[in-house]
Protein backbone atom coordinates (compact mmCIF):
# COMPACT_ATOMS: atom_id res chain seq x y z
CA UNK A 1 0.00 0.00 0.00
CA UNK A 2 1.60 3.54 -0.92
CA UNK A 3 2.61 5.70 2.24
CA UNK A 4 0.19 8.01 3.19
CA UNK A 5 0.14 11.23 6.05
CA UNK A 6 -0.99 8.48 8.55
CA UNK A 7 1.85 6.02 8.00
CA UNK A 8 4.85 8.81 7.65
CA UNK A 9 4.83 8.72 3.91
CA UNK A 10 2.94 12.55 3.80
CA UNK A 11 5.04 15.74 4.27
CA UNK A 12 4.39 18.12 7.12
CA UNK A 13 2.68 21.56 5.77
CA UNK A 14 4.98 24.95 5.73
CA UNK A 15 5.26 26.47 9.46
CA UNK A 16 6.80 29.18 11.09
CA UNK A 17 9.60 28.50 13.47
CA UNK A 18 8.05 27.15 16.38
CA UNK A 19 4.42 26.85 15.26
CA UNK A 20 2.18 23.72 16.68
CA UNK A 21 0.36 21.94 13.69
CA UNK A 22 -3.17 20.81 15.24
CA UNK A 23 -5.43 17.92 13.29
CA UNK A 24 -8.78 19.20 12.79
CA UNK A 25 -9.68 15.52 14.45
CA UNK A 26 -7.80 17.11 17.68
CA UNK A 27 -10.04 19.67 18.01
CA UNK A 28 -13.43 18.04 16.79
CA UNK A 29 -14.01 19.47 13.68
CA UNK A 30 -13.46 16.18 11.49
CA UNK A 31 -12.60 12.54 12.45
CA UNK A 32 -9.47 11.61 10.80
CA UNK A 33 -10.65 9.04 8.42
CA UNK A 34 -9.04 7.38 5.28
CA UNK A 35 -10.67 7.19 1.92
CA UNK A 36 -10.57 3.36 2.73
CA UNK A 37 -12.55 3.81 5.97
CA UNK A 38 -15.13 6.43 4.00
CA UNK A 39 -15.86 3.55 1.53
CA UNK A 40 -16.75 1.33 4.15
CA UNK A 41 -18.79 3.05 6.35
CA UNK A 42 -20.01 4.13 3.10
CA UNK A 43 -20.93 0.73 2.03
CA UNK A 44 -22.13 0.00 5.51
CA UNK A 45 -24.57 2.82 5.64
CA UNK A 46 -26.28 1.53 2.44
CA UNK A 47 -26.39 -2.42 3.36
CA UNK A 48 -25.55 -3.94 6.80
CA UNK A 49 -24.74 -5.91 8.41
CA UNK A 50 -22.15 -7.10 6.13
CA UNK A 51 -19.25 -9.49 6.05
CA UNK A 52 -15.13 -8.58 5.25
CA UNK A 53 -15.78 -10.77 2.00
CA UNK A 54 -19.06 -8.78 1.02
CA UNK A 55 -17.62 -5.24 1.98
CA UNK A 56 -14.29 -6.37 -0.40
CA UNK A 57 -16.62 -6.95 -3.43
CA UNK A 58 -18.97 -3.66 -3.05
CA UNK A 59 -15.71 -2.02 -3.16
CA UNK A 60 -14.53 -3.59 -6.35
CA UNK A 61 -17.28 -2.99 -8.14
CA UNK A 62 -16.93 1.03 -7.04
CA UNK A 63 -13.08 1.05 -7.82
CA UNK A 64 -13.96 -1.33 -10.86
CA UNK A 65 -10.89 -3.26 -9.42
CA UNK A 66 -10.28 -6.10 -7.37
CA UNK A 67 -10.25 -5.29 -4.07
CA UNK A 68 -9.09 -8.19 -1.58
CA UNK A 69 -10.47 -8.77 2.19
CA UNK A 70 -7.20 -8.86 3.77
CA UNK A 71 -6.56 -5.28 2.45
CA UNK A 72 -9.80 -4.10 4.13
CA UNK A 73 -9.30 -6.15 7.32
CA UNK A 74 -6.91 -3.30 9.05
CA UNK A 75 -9.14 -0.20 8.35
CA UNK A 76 -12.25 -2.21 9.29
CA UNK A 77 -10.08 -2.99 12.75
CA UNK A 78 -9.25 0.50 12.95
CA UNK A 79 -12.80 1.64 12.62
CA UNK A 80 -13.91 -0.99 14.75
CA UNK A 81 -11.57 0.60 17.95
CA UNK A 82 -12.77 4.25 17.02
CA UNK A 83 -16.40 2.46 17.88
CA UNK A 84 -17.51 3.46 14.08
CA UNK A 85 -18.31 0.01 13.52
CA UNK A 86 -19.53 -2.73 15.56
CA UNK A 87 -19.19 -6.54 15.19
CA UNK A 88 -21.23 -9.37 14.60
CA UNK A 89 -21.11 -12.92 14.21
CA UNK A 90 -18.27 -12.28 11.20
CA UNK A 91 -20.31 -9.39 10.17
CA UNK A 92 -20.05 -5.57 11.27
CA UNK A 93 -22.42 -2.72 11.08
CA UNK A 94 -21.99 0.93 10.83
CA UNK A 95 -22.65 2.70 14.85
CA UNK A 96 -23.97 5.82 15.62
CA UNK A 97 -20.54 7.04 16.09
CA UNK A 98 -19.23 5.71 12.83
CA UNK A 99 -22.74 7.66 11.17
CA UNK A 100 -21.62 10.70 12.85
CA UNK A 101 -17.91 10.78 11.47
CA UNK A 102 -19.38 9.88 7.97
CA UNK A 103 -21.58 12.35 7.99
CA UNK A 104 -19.68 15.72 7.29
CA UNK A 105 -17.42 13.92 4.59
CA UNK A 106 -20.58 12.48 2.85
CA UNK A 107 -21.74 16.31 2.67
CA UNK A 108 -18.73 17.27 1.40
CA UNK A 109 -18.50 14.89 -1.71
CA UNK A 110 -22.24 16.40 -2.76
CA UNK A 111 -20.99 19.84 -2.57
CA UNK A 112 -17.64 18.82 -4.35
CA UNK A 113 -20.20 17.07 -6.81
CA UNK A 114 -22.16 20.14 -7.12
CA UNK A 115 -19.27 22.48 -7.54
CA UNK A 116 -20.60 24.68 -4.44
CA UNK A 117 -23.69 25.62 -5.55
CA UNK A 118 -25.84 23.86 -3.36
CA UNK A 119 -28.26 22.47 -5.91
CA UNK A 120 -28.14 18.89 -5.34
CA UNK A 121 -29.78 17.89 -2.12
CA UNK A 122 -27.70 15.23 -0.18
CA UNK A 123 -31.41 13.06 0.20
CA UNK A 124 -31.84 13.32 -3.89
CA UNK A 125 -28.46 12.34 -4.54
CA UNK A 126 -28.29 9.32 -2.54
CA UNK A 127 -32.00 8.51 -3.57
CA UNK A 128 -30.72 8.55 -7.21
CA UNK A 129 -27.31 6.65 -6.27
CA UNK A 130 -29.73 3.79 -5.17
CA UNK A 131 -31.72 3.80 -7.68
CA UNK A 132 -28.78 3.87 -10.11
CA UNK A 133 -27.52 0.71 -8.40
CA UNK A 134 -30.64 -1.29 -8.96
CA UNK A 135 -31.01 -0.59 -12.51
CA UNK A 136 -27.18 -1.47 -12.95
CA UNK A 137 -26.03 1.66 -14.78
């Protein structure tokens, strides 16, 4: 897997001398979550509960590439000590917690989507996601 900020792979932003660098997770404003971990809880907001081998191969078919369990198994793990996810019997579920740290990141792709203008309503777009999915475009 390619290095990322959260592995020591990312480079620290320009500072003066001195300066403290603070995570917006350290203050509240945004849980520090990987793309990997949005997909999940992504895919566990839509369907659960679901197992590591059904969550791998809703994420292929989004990345239209194979995506194996035992790539998934460490940010599922990771999510699961945050309390974003809870277990079952081999399956896991997305929490309120996990719903809650999804939440301002799934606002942000619509407005991303909809170039800031605030047209597309987040309830339309996933309404028409779904219904995209079950017609198999």
């Amino acid at each position: 897997m390619p290095p990322t900020s959260r592995n020591g792979g990312g480079t620290s932003p320009p500072s003066e001398p001195g300066a403290k660098v603070v995570p917006l997770s350290a203050v509240g404003a945004l849980a520090d979550m990987s793309m990997v971990e949005f997909c999940l809880g992504m895919a566990l907001s839509r369907r659960a509960p679901q197992s590591v081998g059904e969550l791998a191969t809703e994420l292929s078919a989004w990345f239209d590439r194979p995506v194996r369990s035992r790539a998934i198994k460490a940010p599922l793990e990771a999510m699961l000590g945050r309390g974003w996810v809870a277990p079952g019997a081999g399956t896991y579920t997305l929490s309120d917690a996990g719903t809650a740290a999804l939440t301002p990141f799934t606002h942000a792709l619509v407005r991303m989507l909809d170039g800031g203008r605030r047209l597309l309503d987040l309830a339309v777009f996933m309404s028409l996601i779904k219904e995209f999915e079950r017609s198999g475009s």
